[in-house]
Protein backbone atom coordinates (compact mmCIF):
# COMPACT_ATOMS: atom_id res chain seq x y z
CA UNK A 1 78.66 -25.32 72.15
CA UNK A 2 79.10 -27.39 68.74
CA UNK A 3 81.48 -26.01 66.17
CA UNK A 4 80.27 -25.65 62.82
CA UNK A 5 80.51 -28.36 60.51
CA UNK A 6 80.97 -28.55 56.61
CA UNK A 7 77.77 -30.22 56.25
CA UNK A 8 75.77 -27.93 58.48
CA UNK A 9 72.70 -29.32 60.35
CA UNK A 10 69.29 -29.98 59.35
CA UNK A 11 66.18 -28.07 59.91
CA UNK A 12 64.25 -29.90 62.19
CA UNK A 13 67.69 -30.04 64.79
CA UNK A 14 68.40 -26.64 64.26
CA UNK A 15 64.98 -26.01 66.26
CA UNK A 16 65.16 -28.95 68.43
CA UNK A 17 68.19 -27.30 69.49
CA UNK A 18 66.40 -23.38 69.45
CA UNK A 19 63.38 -25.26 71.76
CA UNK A 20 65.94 -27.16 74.22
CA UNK A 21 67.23 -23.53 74.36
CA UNK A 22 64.08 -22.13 76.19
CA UNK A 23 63.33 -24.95 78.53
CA UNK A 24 64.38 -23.06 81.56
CA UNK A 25 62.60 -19.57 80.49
CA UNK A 26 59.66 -19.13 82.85
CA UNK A 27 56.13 -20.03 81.30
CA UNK A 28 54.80 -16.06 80.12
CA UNK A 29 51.75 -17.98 77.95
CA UNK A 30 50.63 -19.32 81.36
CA UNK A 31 50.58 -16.34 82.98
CA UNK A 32 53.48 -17.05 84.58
CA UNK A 33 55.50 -13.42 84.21
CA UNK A 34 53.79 -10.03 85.67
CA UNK A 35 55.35 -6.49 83.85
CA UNK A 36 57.23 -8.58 81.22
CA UNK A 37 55.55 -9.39 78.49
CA UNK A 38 51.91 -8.56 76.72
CA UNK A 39 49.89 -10.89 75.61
CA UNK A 40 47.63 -9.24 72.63
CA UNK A 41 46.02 -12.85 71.59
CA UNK A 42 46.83 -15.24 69.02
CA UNK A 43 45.65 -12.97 66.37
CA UNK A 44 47.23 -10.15 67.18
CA UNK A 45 50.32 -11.90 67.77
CA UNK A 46 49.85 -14.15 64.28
CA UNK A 47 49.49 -10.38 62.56
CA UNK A 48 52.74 -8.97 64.69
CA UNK A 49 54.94 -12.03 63.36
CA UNK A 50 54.00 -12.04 59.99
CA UNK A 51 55.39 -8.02 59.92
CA UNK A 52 58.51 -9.31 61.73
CA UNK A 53 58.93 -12.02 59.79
CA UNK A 54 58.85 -9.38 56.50
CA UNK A 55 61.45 -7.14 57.63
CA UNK A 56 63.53 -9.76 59.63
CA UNK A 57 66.34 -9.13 56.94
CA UNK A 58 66.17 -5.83 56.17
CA UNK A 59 68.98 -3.76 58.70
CA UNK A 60 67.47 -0.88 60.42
CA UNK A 61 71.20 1.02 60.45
CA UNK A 62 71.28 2.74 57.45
CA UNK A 63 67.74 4.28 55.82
CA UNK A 64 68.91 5.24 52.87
CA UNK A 65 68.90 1.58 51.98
CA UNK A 66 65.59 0.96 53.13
CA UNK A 67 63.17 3.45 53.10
CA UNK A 68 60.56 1.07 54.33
CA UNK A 69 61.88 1.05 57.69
CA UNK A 70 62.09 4.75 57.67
CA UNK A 71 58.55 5.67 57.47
CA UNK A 72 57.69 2.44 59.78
CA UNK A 73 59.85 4.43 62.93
CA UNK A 74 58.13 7.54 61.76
CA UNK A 75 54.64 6.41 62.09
CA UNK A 76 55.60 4.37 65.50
CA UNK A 77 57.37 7.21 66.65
CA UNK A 78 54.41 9.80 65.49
CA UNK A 79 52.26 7.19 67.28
CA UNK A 80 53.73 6.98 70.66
CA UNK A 81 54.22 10.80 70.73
CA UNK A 82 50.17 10.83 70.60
CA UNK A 83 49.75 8.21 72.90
CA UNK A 84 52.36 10.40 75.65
CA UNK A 85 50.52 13.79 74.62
CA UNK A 86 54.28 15.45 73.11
CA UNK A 87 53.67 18.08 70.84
CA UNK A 88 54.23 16.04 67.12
CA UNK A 89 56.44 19.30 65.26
CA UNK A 90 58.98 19.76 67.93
CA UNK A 91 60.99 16.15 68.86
CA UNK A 92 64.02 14.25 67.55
CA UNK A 93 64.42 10.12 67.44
CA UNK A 94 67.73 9.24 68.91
CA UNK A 95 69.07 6.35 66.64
CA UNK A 96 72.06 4.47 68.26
CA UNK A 97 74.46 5.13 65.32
CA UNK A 98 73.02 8.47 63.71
CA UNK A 99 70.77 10.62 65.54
CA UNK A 100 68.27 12.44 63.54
CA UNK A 101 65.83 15.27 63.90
CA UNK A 102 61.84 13.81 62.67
CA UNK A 103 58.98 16.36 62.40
CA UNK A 104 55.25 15.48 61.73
CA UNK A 105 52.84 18.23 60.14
């Protein structure tokens, strides 16, 4: 592992460095992995890193900060509720640092 330096490093060895990183990880856009990972397509998957990419700094801890993220867990967690037939009203998200009751009309 390098230390840091005072000059830092530039961007183009900074992911030289990220890709040399995954050279051992097996192959999953091959086909390679079974139960691992889901692959929705390259549009799907263009539309899923753009959202990433706009919330990548935003910190998911504390909602009073960003209310954004709030109603995003809401409608994902409204969402999989459907999806695994719970009843909407009566369910709480458990939130590694504050647990929190969430109801749905």
């Amino acid at each position: 592992m390098a230390l840091f330096s005072k000059s830092g490093m530039a961007r183009d060895e900074v992911f030289s460095r990220l890709e040399a990183f995954r050279q051992d990880d097996v192959k999953w856009q091959e086909g390679r992995v079974f139960g691992y990972i889901f692959d929705p397509g390259q549009a799907a998957q263009a539309v899923a890193k753009q959202a990433y990419s706009m919330f990548l700094s935003e910190n998911g801890l504390d909602f009073s900060v960003f209310q954004s993220l709030l109603k995003l867990e809401k409608e994902l967690a409204a969402i999989g509720a459907i999806i695994f037939g719970a009843r909407p009203r009566w369910w709480v998200i458990l939130h590694p640092v504050a647990p929190r009751a969430s109801f749905w009309p």
